[in-house]
C-alpha atoms as a PDB file:
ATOM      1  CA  UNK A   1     158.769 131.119  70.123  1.00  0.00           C
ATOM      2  CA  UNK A   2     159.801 134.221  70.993  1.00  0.00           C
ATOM      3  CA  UNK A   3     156.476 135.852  69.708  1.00  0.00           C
ATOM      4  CA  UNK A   4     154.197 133.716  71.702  1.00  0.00           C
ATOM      5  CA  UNK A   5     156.441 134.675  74.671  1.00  0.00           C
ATOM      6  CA  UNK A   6     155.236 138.024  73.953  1.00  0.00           C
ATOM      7  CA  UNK A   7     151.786 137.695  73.443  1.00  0.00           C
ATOM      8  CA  UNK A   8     151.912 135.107  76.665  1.00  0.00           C
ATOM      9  CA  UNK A   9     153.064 138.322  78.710  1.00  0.00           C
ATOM     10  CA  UNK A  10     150.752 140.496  77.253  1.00  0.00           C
ATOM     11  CA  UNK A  11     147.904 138.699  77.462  1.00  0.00           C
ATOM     12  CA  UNK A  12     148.794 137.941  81.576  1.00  0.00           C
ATOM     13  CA  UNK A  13     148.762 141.968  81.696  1.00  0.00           C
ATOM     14  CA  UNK A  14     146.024 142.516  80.051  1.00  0.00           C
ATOM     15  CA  UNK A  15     144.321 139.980  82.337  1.00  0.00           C
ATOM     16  CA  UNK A  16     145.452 141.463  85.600  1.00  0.00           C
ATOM     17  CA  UNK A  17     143.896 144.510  84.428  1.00  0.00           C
ATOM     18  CA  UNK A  18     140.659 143.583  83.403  1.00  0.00           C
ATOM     19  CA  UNK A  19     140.643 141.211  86.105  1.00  0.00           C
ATOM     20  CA  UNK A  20     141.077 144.315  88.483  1.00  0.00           C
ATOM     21  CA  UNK A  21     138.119 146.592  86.902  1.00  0.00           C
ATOM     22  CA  UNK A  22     135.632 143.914  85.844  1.00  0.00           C
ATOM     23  CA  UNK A  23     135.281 141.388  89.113  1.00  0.00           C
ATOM     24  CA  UNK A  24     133.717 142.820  91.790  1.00  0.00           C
ATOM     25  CA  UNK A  25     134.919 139.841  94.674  1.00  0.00           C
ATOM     26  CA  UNK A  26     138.212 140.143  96.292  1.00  0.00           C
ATOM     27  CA  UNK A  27     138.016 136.629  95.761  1.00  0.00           C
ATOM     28  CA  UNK A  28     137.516 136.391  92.055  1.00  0.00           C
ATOM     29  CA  UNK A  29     139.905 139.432  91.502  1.00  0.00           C
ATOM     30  CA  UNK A  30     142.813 136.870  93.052  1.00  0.00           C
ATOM     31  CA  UNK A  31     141.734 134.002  91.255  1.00  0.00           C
ATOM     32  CA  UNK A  32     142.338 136.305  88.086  1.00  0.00           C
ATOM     33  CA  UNK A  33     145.475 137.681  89.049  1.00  0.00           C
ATOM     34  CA  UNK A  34     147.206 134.575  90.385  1.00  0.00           C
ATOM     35  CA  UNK A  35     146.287 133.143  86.792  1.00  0.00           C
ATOM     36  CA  UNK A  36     147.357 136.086  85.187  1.00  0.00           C
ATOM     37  CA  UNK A  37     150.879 136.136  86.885  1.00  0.00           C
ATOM     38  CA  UNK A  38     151.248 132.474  86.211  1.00  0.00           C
ATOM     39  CA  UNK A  39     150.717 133.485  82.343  1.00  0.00           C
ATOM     40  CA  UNK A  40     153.236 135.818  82.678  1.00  0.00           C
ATOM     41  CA  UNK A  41     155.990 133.701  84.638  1.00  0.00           C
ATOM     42  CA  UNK A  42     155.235 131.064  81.651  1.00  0.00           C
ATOM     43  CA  UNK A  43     155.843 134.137  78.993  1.00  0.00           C
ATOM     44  CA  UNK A  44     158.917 135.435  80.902  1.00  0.00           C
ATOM     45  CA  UNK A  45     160.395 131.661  80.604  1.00  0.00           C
ATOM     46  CA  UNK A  46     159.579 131.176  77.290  1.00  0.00           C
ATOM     47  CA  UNK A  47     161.347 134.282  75.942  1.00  0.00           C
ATOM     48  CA  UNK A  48     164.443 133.622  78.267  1.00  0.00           C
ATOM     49  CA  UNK A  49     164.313 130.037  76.658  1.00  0.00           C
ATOM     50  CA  UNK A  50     164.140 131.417  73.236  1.00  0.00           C
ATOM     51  CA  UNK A  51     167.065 134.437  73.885  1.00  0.00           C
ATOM     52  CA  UNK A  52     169.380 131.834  75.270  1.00  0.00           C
ATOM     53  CA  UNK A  53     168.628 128.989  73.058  1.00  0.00           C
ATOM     54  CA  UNK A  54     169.503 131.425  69.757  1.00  0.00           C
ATOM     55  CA  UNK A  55     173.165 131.662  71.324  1.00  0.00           C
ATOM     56  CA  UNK A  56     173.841 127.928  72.096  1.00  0.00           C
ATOM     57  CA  UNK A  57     172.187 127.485  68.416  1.00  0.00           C
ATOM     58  CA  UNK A  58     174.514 129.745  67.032  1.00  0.00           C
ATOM     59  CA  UNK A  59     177.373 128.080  68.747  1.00  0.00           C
ATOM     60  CA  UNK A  60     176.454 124.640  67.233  1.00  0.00           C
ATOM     61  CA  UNK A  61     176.260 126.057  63.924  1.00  0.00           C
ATOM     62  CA  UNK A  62     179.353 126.945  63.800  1.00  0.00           C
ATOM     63  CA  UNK A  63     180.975 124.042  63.016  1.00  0.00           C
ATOM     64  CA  UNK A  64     183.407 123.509  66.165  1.00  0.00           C
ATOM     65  CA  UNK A  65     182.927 122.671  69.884  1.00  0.00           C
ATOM     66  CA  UNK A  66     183.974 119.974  71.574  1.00  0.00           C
ATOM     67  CA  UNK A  67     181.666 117.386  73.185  1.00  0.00           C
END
């Protein structure tokens, strides 16, 4: 998971940036870049979901823990 994260926020960059020297409308330009930040926000989550999901799995796995 936390690979696609990665390529998620990559790809959102990469977009922003092609978005920025390819379109020539203002208007298309925003459409791009309010897409591409979306991409990212979903990348960013993903990777926080993956970092803090490894810890809780890691406390499971250990055997103990009340419920």
């Amino acid at each position: 998971m936390k690979l696609v994260g990665f390529g998620l926020l990559l790809s959102g960059w990469a977009l922003v940036v092609l978005a920025l020297i390819l379109l020539p409308s203002q208007a298309e330009r925003g459409a791009f870049v309010a897409a591409a930040v979306l991409i990212e926000v979903l990348g960013l989550g993903l990777e926080l979901r993956a970092h803090r999901g490894g810890e809780r799995g890691a406390d499971r796995g250990a055997g103990g823990g009340a419920r």
